[in-house]
N, C-alpha and C. Protein backbone atom coordinates (compact mmCIF):
# COMPACT_ATOMS: atom_id res chain seq x y z
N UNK A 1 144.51 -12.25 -45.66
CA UNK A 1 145.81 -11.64 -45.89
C UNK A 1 145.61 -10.12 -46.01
N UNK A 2 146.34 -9.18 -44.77
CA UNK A 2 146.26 -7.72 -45.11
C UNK A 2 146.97 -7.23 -46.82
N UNK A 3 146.46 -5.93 -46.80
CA UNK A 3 146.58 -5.09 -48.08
C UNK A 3 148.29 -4.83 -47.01
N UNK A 4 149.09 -4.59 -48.01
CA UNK A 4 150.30 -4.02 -47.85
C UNK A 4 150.07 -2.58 -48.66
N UNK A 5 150.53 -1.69 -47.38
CA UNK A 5 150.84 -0.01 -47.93
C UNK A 5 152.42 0.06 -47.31
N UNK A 6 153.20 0.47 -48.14
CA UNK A 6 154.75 0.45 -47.87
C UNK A 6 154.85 2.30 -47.84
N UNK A 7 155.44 2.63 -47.04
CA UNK A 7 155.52 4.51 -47.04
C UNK A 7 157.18 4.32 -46.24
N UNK A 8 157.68 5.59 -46.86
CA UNK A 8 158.75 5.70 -45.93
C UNK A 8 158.86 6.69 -45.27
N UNK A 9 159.42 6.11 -43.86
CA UNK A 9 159.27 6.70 -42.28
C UNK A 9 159.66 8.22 -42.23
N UNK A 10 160.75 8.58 -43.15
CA UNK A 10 161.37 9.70 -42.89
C UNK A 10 160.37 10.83 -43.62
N UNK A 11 159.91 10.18 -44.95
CA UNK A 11 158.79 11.43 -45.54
C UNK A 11 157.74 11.40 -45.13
N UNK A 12 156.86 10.29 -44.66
CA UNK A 12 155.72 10.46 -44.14
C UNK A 12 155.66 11.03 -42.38
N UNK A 13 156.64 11.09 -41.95
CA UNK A 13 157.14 11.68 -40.53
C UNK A 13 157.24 13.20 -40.69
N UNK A 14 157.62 13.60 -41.79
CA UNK A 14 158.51 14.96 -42.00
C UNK A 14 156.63 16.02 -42.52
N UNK A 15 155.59 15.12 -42.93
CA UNK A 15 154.49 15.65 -43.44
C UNK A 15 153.62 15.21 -42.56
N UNK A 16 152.44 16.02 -41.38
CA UNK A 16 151.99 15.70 -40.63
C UNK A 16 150.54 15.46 -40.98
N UNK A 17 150.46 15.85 -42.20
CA UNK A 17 148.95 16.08 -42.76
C UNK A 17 148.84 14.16 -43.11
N UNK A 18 150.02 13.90 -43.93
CA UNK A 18 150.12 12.31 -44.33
C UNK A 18 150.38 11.87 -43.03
N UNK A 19 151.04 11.74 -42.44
CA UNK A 19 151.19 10.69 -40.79
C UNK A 19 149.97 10.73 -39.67
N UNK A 20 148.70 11.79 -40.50
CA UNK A 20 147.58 11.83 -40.17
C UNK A 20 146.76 10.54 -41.01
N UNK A 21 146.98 10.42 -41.96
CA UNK A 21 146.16 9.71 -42.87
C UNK A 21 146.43 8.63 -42.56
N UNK A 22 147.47 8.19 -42.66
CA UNK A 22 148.13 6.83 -42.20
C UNK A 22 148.15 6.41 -40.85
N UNK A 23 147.46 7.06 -39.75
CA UNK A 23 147.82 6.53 -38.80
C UNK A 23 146.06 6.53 -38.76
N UNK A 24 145.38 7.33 -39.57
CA UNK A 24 143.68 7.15 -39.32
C UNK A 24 143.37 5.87 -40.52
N UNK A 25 144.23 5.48 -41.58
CA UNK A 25 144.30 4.21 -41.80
C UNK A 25 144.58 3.14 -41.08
N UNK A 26 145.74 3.25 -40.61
CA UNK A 26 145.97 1.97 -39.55
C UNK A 26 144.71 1.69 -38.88
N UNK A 27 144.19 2.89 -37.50
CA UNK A 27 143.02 2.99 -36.94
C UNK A 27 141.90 2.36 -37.24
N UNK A 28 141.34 2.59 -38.64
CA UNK A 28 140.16 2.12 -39.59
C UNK A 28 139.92 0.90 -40.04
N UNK A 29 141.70 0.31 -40.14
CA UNK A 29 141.16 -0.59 -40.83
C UNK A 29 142.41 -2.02 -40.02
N UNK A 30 142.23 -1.85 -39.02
CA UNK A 30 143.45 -2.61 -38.51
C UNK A 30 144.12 -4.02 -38.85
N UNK A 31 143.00 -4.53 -39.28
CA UNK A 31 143.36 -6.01 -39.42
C UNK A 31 143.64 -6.56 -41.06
N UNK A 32 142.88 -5.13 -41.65
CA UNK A 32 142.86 -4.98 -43.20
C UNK A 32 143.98 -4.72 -44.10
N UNK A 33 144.52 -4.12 -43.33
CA UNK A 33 145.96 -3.46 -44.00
C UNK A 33 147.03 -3.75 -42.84
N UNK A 34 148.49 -3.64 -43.47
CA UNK A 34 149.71 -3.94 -43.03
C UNK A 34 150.54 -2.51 -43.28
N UNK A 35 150.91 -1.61 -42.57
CA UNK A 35 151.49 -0.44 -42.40
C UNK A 35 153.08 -1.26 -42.73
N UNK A 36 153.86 -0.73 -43.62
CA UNK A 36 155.51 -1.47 -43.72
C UNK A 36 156.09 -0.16 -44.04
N UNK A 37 156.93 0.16 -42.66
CA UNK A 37 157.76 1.41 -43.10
C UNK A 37 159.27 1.27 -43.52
N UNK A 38 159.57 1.90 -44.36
CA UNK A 38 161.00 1.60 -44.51
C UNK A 38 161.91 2.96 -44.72
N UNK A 39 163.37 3.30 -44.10
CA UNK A 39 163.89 3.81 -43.74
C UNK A 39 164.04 5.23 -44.85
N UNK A 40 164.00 4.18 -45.97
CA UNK A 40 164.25 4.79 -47.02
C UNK A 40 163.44 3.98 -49.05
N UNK A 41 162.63 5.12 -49.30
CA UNK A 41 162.23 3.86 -50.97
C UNK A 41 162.65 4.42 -52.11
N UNK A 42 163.94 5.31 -51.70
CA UNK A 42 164.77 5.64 -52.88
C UNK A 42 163.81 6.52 -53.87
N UNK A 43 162.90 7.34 -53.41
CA UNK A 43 161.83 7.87 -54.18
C UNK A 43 161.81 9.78 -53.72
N UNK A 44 162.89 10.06 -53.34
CA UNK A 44 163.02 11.76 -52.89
C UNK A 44 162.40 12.50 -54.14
N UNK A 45 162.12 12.24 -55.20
CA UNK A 45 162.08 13.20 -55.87
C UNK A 45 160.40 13.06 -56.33
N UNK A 46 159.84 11.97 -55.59
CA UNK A 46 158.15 11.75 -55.87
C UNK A 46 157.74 11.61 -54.28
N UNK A 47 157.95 12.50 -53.63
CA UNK A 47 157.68 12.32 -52.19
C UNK A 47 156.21 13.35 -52.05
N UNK A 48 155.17 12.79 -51.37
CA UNK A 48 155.81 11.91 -50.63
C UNK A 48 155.15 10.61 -51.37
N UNK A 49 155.60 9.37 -51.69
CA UNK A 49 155.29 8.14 -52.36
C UNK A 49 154.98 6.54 -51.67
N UNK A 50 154.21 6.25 -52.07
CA UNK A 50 153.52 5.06 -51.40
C UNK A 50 154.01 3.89 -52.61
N UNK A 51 153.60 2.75 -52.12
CA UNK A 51 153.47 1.85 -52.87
C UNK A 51 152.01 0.91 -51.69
N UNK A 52 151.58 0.39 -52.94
CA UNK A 52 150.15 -0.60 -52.46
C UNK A 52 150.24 -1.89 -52.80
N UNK A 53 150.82 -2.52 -52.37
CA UNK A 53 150.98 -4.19 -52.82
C UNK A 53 152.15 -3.74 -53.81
N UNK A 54 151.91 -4.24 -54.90
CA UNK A 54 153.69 -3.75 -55.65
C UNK A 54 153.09 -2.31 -56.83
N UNK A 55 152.41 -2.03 -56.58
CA UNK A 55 151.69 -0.41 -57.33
C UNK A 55 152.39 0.65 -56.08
N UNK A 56 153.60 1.23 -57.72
CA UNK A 56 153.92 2.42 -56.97
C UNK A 56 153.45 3.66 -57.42
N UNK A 57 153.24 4.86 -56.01
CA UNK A 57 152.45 6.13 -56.65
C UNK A 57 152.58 7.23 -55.80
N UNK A 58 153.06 7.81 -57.14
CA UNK A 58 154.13 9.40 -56.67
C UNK A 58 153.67 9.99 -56.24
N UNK A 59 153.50 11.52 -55.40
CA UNK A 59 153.16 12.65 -55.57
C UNK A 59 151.95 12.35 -54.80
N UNK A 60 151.67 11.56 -53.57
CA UNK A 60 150.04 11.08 -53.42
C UNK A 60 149.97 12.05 -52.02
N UNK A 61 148.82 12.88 -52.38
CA UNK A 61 148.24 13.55 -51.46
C UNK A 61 147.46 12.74 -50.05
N UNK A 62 147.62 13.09 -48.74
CA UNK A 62 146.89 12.11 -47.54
C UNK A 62 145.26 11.65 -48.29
N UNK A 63 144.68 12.85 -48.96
CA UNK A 63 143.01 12.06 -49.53
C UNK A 63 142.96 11.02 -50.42
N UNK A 64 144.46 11.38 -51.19
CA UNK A 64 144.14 10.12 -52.59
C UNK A 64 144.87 8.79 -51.91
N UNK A 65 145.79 9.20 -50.76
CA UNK A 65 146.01 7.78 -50.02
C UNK A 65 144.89 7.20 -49.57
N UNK A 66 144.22 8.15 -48.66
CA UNK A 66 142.98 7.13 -48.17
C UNK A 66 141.83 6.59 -49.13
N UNK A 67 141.59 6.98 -50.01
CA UNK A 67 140.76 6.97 -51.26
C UNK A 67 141.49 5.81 -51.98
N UNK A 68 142.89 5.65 -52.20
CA UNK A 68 143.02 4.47 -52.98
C UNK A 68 143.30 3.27 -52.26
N UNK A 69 143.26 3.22 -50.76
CA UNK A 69 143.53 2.22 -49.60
C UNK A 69 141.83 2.17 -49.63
N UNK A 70 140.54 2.41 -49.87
CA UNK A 70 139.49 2.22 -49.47
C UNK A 70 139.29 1.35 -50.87
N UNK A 71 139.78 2.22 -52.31
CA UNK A 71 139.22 1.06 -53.18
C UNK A 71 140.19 -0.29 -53.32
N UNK A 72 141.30 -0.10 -52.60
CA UNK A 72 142.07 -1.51 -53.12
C UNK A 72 141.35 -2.78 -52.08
N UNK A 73 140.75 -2.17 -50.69
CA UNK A 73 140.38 -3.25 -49.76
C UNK A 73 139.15 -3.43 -50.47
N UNK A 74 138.12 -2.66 -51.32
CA UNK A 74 136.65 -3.54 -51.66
C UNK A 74 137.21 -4.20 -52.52
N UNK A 75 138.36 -4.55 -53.58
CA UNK A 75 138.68 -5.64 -54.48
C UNK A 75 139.27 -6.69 -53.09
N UNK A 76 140.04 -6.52 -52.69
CA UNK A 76 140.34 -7.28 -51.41
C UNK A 76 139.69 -8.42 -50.49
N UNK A 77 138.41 -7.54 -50.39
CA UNK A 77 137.79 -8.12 -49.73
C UNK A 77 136.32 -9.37 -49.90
């Protein structure tokens, strides 16, 4: 069963440094994780914001995304 990372399309689109990270996540780890974008996560004011399985987290820079998508797959896995 992939790791679920939920991001939404419009903030992680609008920041190219994050739609870098996330798309060199997808890349990395393809079969590991589940990319779920949604239109909107009601979160404008902690953007840009992820959620990881049901852990939500504000303010996340593209390194601490990939950094906390690397430690959630070694419990994962």
């Amino acid at each position: 069963m992939p790791l679920h990372l939920t991001i939404c399309r419009v903030c992680t689109r609008n920041r190219p440094e994050m739609l870098r990270a996330v798309n060199q996540l997808a890349t990395s780890y393809p079969k590991e994780i589940e990319i779920i974008e949604l239109d909107c996560m009601a979160a404008c004011d902690d953007i840009p914001a992820i959620m990881i399985e049901t852990s939500y987290y504000a303010h996340v820079a593209p390194q601490e995304l990939i950094s906390r998508i690397r430690e959630m797959l070694k419990v994962y896995r």
